[in-house]
C-alpha atoms as a PDB file:
ATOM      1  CA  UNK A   1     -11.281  -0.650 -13.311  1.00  0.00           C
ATOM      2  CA  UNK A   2     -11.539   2.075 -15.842  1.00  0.00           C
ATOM      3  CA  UNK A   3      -7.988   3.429 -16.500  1.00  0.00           C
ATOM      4  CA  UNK A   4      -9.678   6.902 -17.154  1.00  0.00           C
ATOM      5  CA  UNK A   5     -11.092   7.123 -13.617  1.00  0.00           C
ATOM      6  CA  UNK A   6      -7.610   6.829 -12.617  1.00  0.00           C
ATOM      7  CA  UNK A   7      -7.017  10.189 -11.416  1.00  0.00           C
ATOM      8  CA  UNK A   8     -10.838  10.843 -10.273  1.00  0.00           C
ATOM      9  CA  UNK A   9     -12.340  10.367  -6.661  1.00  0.00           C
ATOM     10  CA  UNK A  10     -14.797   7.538  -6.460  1.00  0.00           C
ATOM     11  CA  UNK A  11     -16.175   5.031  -4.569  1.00  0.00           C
ATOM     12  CA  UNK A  12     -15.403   1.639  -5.669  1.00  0.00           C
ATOM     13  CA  UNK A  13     -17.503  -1.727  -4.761  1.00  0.00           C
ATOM     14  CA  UNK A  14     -16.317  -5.036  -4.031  1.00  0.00           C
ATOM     15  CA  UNK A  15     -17.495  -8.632  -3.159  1.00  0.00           C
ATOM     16  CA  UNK A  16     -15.720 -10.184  -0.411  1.00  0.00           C
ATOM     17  CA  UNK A  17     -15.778 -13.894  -0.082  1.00  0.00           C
ATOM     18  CA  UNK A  18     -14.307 -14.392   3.354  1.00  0.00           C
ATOM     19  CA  UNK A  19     -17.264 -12.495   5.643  1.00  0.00           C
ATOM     20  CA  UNK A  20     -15.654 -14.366   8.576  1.00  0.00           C
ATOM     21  CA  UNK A  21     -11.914 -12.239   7.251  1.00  0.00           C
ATOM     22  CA  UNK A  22      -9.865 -15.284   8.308  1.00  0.00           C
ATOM     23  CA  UNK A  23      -7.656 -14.726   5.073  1.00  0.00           C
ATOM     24  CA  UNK A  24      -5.335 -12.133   3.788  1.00  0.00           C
ATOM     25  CA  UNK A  25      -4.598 -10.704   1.866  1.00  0.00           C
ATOM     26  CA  UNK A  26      -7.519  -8.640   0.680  1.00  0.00           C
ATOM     27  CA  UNK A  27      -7.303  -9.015  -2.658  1.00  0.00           C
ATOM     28  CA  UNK A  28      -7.228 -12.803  -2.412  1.00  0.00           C
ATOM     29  CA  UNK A  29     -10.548 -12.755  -1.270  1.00  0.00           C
ATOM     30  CA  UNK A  30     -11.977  -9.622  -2.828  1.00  0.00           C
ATOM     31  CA  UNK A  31     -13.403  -8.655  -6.543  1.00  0.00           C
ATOM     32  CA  UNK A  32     -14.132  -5.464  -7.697  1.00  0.00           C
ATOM     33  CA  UNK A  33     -18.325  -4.968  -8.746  1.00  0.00           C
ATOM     34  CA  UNK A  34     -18.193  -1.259  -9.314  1.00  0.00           C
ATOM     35  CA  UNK A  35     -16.657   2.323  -9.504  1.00  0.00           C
ATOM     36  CA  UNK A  36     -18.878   5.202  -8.308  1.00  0.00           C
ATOM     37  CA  UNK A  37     -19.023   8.940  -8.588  1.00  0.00           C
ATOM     38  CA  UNK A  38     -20.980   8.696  -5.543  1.00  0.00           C
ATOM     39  CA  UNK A  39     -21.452   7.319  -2.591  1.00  0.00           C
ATOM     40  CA  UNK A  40     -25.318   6.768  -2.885  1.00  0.00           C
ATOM     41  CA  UNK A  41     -24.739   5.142  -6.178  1.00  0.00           C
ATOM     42  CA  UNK A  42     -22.259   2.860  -4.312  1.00  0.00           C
ATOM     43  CA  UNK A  43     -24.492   2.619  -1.646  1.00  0.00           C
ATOM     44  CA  UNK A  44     -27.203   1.520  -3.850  1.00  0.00           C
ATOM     45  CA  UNK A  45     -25.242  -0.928  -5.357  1.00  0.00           C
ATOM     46  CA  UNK A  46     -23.877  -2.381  -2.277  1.00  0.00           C
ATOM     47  CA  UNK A  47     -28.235  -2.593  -0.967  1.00  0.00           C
ATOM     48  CA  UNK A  48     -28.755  -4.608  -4.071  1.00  0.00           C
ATOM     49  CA  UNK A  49     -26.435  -7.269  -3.733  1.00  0.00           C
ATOM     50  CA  UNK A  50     -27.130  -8.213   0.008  1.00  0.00           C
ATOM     51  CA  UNK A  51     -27.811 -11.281   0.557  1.00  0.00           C
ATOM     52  CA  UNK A  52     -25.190 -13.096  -1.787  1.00  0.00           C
ATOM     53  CA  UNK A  53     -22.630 -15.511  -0.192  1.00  0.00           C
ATOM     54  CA  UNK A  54     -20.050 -13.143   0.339  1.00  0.00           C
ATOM     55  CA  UNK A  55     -20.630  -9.464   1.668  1.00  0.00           C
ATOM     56  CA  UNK A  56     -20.325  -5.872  -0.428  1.00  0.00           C
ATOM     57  CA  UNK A  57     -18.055  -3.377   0.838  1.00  0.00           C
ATOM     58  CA  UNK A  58     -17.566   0.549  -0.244  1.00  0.00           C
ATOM     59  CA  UNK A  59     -13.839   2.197  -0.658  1.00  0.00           C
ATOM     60  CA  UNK A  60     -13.360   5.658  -1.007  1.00  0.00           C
ATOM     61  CA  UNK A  61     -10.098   6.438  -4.077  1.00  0.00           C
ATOM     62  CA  UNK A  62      -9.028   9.721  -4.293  1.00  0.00           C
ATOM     63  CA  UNK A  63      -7.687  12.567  -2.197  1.00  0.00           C
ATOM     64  CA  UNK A  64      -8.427  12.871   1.868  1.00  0.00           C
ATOM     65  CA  UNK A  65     -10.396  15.433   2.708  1.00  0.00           C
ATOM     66  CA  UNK A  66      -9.442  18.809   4.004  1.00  0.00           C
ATOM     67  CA  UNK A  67      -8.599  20.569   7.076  1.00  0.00           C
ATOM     68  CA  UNK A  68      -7.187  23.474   8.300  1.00  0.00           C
END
């Protein structure tokens, strides 16, 4: 990941190679594809690569959102 985007909201896109989730943890099994200023873009991305052997999944980085 870009070291820039560190402080930035974004959506990032990973691979996961374990679609059955039998083994942890996470990152064992996961590889980042792409970082996103939004989620269509991320969504987009994610459309693209169905199909493959393993399965694409979106994370939100940044700040929660708001509330009272």
């Amino acid at each position: 990941m870009n070291p820039a985007h560190e402080h930035e909201d974004r959506y990032e896109v990973y691979v996961r190679f374990d679609p059955d989730h039998s083994q942890t943890p996470p990152d064992t099994i996961e590889r980042p594809l792409a970082c996103c200023s939004t989620y269509a873009e991320a969504k987009r991305i994610r459309q693209s690569f169905q199909g493959l052997n393993g399965q694409c999944l979106i994370r939100f980085v940044g700040t929660a959102g708001g509330g009272d």
